[in-house]
Protein backbone atom coordinates (compact mmCIF):
# COMPACT_ATOMS: atom_id res chain seq x y z
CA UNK A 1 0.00 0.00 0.00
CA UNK A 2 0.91 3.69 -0.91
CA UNK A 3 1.80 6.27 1.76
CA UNK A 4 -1.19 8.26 2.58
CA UNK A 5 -0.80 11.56 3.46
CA UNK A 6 -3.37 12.87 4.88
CA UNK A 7 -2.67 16.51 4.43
CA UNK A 8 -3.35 15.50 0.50
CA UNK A 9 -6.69 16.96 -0.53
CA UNK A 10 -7.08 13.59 -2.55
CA UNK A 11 -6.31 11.81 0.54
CA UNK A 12 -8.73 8.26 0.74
CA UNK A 13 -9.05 8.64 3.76
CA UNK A 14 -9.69 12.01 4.88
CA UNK A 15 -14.03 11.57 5.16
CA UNK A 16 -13.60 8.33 6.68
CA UNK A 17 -11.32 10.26 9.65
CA UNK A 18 -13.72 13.13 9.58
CA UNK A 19 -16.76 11.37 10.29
CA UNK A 20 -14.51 8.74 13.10
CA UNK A 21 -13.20 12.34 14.65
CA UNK A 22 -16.30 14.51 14.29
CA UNK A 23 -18.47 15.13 17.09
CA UNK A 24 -21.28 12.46 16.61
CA UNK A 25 -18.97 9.58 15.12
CA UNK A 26 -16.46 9.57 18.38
CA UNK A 27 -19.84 9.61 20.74
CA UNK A 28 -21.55 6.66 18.40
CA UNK A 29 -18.58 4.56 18.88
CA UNK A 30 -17.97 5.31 22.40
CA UNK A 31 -21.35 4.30 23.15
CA UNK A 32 -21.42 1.25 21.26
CA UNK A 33 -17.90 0.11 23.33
CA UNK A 34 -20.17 -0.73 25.89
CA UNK A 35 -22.14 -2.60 24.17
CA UNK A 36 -24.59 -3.19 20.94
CA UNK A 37 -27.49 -0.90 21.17
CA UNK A 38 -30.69 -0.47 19.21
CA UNK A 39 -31.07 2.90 17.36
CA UNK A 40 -32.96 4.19 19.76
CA UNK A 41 -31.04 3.67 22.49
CA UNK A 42 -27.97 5.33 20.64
CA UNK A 43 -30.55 7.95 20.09
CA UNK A 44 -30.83 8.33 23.92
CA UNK A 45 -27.69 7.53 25.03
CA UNK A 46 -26.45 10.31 22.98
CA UNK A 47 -27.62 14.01 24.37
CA UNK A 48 -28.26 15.93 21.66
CA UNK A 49 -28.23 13.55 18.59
CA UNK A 50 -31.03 14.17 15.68
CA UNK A 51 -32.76 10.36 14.65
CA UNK A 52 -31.30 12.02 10.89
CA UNK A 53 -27.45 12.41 12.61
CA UNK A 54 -27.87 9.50 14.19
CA UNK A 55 -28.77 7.41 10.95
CA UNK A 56 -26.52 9.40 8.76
CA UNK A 57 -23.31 8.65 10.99
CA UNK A 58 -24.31 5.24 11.56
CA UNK A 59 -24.73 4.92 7.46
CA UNK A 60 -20.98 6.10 7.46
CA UNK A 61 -19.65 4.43 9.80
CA UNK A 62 -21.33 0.81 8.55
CA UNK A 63 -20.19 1.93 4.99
CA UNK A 64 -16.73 2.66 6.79
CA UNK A 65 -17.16 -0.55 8.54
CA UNK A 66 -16.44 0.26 11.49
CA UNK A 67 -20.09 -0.02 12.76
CA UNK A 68 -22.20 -4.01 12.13
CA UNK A 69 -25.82 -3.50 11.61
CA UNK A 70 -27.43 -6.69 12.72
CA UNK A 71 -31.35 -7.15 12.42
CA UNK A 72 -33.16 -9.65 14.63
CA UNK A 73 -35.49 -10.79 11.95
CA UNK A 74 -37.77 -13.05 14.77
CA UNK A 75 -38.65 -10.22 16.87
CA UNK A 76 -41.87 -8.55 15.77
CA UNK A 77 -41.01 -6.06 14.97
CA UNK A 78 -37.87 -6.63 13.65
CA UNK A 79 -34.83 -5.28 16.30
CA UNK A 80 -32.01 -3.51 14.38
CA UNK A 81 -28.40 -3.38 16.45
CA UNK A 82 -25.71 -1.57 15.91
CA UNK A 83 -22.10 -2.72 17.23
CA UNK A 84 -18.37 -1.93 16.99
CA UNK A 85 -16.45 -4.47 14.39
CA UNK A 86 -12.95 -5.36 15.14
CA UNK A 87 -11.70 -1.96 13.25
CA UNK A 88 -13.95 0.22 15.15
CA UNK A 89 -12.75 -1.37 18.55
CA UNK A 90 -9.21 -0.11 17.35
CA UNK A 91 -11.00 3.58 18.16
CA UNK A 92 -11.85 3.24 21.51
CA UNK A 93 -8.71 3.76 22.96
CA UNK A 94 -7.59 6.66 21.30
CA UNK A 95 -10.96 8.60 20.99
CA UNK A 96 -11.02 7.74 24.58
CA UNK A 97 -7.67 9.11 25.22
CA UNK A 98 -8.74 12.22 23.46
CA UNK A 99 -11.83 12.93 25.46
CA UNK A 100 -9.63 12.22 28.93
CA UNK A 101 -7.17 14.73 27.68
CA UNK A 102 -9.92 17.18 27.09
CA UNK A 103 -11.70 16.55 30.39
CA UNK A 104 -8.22 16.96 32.39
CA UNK A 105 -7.93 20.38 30.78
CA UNK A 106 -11.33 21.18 30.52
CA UNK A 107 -10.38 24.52 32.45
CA UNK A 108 -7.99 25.93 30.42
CA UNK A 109 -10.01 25.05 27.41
CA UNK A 110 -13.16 27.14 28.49
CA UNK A 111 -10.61 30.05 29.77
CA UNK A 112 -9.62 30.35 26.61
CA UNK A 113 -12.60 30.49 24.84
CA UNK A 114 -13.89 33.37 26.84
């Protein structure tokens, strides 16, 4: 495989990272490292989330696949679950990381917006 450079405007993989990085992918897949959850529940368990973010992101991130759609077909009605694949496990630690980081200095960060 090619080097990627992601400063490369025709970089593959720069949507991919933007939608992983951006607000509503990193909370998505930091809910779902718990454990799988229905739509609704990501719904809920995410303050703040639109049904259309939510389905949007998860439509990326299952296209990306770093998100399994699964539907329980003998449930009436059907149940549709959503879980982390090995590749979006490999995001947990760092997104995690990334939100500690920002919670440690969560001070300084609103100073300086002010």
């Amino acid at each position: 495989m090619a080097d990627i450079d992601i400063f490369d405007k025709n970089c593959p993989t720069r949507f991919s990272l933007s939608v992983i990085s951006g607000k509503w992918g990193m909370l998505i897949i930091l809910a779902l490292s718990r454990e799988s959850l229905r739509f609704s529940e990501i719904v809920r368990t995410v303050g703040g989330i639109s049904e259309r973010m939510a389905s949007q992101t998860l439509r990326y991130l299952e296209r990306d696949g770093v998100v399994r759609r699964s539907v329980v077909q003998h449930a009436k009605p059907p149940q549709v679950y959503y879980r982390l694949t090995s590749l979006g496990r490999a995001f947990v630690t760092p997104l995690s990381d990334l939100v500690r980081i920002a919670n440690d200095h969560v001070d300084e960060l609103v100073y300086r917006r002010e």
